[in-house]
C-alpha atoms as a PDB file:
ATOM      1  CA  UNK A   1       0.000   0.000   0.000  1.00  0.00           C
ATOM      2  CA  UNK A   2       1.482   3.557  -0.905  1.00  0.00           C
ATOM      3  CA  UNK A   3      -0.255   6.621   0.620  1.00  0.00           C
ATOM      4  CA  UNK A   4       0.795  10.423  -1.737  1.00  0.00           C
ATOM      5  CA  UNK A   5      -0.134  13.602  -0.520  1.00  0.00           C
ATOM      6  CA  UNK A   6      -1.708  15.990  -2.989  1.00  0.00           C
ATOM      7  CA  UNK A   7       1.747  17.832  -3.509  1.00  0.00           C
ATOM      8  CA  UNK A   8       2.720  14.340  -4.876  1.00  0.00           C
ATOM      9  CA  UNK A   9       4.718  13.638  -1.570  1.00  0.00           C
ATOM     10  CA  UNK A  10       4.954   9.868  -0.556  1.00  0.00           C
ATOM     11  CA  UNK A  11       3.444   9.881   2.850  1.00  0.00           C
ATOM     12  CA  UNK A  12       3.695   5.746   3.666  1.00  0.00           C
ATOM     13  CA  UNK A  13       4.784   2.851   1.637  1.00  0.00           C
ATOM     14  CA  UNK A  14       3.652  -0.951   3.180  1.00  0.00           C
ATOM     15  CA  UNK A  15       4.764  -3.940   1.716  1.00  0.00           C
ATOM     16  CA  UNK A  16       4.690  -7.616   2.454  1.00  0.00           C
ATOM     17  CA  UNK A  17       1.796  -7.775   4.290  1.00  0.00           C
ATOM     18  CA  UNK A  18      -1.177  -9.473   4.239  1.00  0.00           C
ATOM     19  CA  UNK A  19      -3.280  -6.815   6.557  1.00  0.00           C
ATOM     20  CA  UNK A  20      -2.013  -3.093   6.791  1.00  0.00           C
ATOM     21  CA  UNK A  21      -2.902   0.133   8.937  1.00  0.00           C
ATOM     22  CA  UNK A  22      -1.794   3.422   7.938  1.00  0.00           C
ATOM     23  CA  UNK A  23      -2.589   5.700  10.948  1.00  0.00           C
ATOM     24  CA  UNK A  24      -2.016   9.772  10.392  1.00  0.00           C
ATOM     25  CA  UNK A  25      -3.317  13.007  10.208  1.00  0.00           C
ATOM     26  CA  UNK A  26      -3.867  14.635   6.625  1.00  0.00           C
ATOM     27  CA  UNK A  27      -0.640  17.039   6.399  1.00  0.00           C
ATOM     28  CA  UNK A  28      -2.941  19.484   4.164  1.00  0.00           C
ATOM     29  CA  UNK A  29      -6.057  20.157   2.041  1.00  0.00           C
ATOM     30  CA  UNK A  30      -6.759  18.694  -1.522  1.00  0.00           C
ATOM     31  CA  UNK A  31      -7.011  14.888  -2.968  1.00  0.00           C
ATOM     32  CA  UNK A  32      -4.991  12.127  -1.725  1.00  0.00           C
ATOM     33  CA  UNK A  33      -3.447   9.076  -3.443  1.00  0.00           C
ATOM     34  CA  UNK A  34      -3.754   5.360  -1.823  1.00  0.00           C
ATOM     35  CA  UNK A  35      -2.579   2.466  -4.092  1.00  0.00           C
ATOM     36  CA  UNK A  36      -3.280  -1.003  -2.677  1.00  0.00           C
ATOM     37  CA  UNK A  37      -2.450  -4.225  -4.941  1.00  0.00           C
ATOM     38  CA  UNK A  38       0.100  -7.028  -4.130  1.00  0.00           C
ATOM     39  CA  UNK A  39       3.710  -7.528  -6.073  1.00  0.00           C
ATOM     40  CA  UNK A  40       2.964 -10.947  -7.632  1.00  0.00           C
ATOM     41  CA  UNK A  41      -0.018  -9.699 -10.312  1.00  0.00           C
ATOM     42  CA  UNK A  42      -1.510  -6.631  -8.862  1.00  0.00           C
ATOM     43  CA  UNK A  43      -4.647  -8.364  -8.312  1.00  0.00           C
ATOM     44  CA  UNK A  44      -6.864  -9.146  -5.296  1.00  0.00           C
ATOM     45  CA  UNK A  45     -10.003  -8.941  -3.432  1.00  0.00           C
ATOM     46  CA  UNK A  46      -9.229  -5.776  -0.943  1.00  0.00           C
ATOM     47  CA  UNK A  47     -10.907  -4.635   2.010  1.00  0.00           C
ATOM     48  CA  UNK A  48     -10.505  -0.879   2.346  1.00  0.00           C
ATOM     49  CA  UNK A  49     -11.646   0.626   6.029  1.00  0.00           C
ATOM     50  CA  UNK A  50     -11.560   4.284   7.297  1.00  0.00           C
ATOM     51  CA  UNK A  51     -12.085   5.741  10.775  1.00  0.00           C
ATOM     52  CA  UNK A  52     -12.152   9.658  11.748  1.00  0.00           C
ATOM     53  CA  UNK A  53     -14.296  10.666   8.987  1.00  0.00           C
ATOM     54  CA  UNK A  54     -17.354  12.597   9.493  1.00  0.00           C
ATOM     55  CA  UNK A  55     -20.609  11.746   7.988  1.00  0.00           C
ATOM     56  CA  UNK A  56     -23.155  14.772   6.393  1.00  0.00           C
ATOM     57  CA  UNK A  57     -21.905  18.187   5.007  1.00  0.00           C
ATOM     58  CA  UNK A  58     -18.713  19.948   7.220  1.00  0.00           C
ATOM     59  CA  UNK A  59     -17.121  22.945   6.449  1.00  0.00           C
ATOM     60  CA  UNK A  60     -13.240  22.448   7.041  1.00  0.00           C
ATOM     61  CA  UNK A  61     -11.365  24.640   9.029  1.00  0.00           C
ATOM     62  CA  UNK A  62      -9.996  27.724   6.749  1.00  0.00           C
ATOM     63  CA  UNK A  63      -6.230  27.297   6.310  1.00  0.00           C
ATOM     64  CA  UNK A  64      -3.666  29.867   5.359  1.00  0.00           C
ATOM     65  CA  UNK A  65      -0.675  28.965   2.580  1.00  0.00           C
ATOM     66  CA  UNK A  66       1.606  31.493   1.933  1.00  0.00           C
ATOM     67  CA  UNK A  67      -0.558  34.446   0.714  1.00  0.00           C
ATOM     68  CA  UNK A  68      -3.969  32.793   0.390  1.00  0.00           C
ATOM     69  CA  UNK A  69      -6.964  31.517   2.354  1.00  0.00           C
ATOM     70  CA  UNK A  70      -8.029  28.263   1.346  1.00  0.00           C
ATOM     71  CA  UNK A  71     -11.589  27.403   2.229  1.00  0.00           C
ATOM     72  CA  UNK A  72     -13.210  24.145   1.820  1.00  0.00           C
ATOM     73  CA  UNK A  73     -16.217  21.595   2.151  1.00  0.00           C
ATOM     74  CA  UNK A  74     -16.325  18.174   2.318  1.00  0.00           C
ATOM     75  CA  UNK A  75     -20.068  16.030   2.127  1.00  0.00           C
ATOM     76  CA  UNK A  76     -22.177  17.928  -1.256  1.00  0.00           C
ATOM     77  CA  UNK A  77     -24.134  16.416  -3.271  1.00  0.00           C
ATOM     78  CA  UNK A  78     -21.983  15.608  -6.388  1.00  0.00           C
ATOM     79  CA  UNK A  79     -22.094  18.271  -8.978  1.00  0.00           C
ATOM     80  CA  UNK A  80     -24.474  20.777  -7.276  1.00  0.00           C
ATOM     81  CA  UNK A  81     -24.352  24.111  -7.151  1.00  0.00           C
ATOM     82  CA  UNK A  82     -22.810  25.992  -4.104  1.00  0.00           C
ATOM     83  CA  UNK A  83     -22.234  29.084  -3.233  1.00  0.00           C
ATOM     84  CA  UNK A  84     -19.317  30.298  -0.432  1.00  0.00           C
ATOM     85  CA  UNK A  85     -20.558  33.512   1.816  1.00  0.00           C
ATOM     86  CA  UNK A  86     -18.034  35.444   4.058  1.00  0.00           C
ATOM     87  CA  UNK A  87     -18.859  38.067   6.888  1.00  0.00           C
ATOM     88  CA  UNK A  88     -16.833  39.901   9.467  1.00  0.00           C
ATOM     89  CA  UNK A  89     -20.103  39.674  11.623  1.00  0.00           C
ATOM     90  CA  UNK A  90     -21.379  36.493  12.224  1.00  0.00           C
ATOM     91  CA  UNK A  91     -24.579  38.138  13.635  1.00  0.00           C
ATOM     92  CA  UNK A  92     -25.673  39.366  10.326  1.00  0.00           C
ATOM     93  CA  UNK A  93     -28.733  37.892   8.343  1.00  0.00           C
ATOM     94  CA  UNK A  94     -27.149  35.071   5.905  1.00  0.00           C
ATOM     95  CA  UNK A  95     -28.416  37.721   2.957  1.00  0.00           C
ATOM     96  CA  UNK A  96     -25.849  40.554   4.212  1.00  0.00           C
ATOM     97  CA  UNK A  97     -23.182  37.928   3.600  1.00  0.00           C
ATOM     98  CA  UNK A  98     -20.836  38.553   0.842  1.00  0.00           C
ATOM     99  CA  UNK A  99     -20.746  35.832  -2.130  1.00  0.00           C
ATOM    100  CA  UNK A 100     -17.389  34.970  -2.424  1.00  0.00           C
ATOM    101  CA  UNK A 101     -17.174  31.820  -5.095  1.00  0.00           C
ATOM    102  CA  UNK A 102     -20.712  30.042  -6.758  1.00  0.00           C
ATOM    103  CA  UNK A 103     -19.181  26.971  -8.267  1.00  0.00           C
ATOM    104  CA  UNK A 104     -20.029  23.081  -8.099  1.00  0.00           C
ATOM    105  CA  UNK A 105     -19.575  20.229  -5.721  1.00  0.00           C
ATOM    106  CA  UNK A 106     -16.562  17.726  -7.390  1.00  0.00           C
ATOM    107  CA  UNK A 107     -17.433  14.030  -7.511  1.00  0.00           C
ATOM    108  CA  UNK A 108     -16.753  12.956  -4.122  1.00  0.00           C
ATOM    109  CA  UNK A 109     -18.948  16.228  -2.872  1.00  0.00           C
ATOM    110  CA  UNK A 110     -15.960  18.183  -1.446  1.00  0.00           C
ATOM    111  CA  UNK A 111     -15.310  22.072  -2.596  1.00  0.00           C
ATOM    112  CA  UNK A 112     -12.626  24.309  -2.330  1.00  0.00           C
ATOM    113  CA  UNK A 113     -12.046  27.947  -2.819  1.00  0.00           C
ATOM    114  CA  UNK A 114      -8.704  29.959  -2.813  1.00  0.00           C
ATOM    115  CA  UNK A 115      -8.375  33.828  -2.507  1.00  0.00           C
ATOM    116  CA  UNK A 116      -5.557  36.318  -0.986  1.00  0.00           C
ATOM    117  CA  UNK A 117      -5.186  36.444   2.430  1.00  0.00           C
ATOM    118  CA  UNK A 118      -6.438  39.576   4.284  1.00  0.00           C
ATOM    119  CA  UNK A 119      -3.884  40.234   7.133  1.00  0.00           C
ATOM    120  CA  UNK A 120      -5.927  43.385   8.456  1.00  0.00           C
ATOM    121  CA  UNK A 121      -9.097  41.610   8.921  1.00  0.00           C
ATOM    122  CA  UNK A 122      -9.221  40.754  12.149  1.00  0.00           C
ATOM    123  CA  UNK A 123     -12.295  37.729  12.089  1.00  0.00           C
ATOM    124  CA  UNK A 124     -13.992  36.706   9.272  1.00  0.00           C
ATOM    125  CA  UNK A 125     -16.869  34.285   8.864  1.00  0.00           C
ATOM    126  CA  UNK A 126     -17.439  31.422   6.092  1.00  0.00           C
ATOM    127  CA  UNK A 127     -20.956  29.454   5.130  1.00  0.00           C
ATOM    128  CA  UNK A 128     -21.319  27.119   2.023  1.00  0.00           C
ATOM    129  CA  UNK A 129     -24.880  27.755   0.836  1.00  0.00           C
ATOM    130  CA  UNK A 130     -26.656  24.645  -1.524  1.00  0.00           C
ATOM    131  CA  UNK A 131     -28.431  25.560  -4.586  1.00  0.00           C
END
């Protein structure tokens, strides 16, 4: 088994073993790479298991790369509409939001928006609205 990070980084690499556990905390946002199969013929019946993951829609914790804010979604319905909302006051009615990104859910329901950083806003609010 061979676990890549989206930057293409190998994260674990299993083999000779007829059961295997990778155990670790996603390093960053974005899709990740698992390739199971054996040495002999790359063939098999394969049991793949997961623990830790959340069930319904979750917004992800905003992260900050570099210059820019990276907000994401994970749980959508796969190719619907979507549309990310910021606000420096969360008190506000969810129609004085500001629209930052309408886009669609990717296969596996999960979103992701990118824009610059702003350094001199103290808070700032995120919702993912369904269309």
């Amino acid at each position: 088994m061979i676990l890549f990070a989206p930057d293409g980084t190998l994260l674990n690499r299993v083999f000779g073993a007829t059961a295997v556990q990778i155990s670790r905390i996603a390093p960053m946002p974005g899709s990740y790479l698992l390739i199971v199969g054996d040495t002999v013929g790359g063939y098999g019946t394969y049991q793949l298991t997961g623990s830790g993951f959340a069930t319904g829609f979750k917004l992800c914790p905003p992260q900050i790369y570099g210059a820019d804010l990276i907000v994401g979604a994970v749980g959508g319905r796969s190719g619907s509409n979507y549309v990310l909302l910021a606000t420096t006051n969360v008190a506000w009615p969810l129609n004085a939001w500001t629209p930052i990104r309408t886009n669609q859910f990717g296969t596996f329901g999960e979103c992701s928006v990118t824009n610059p950083f702003k350094g001199d806003v103290s808070e700032q609010y995120f919702r993912v609205r369904t269309l």
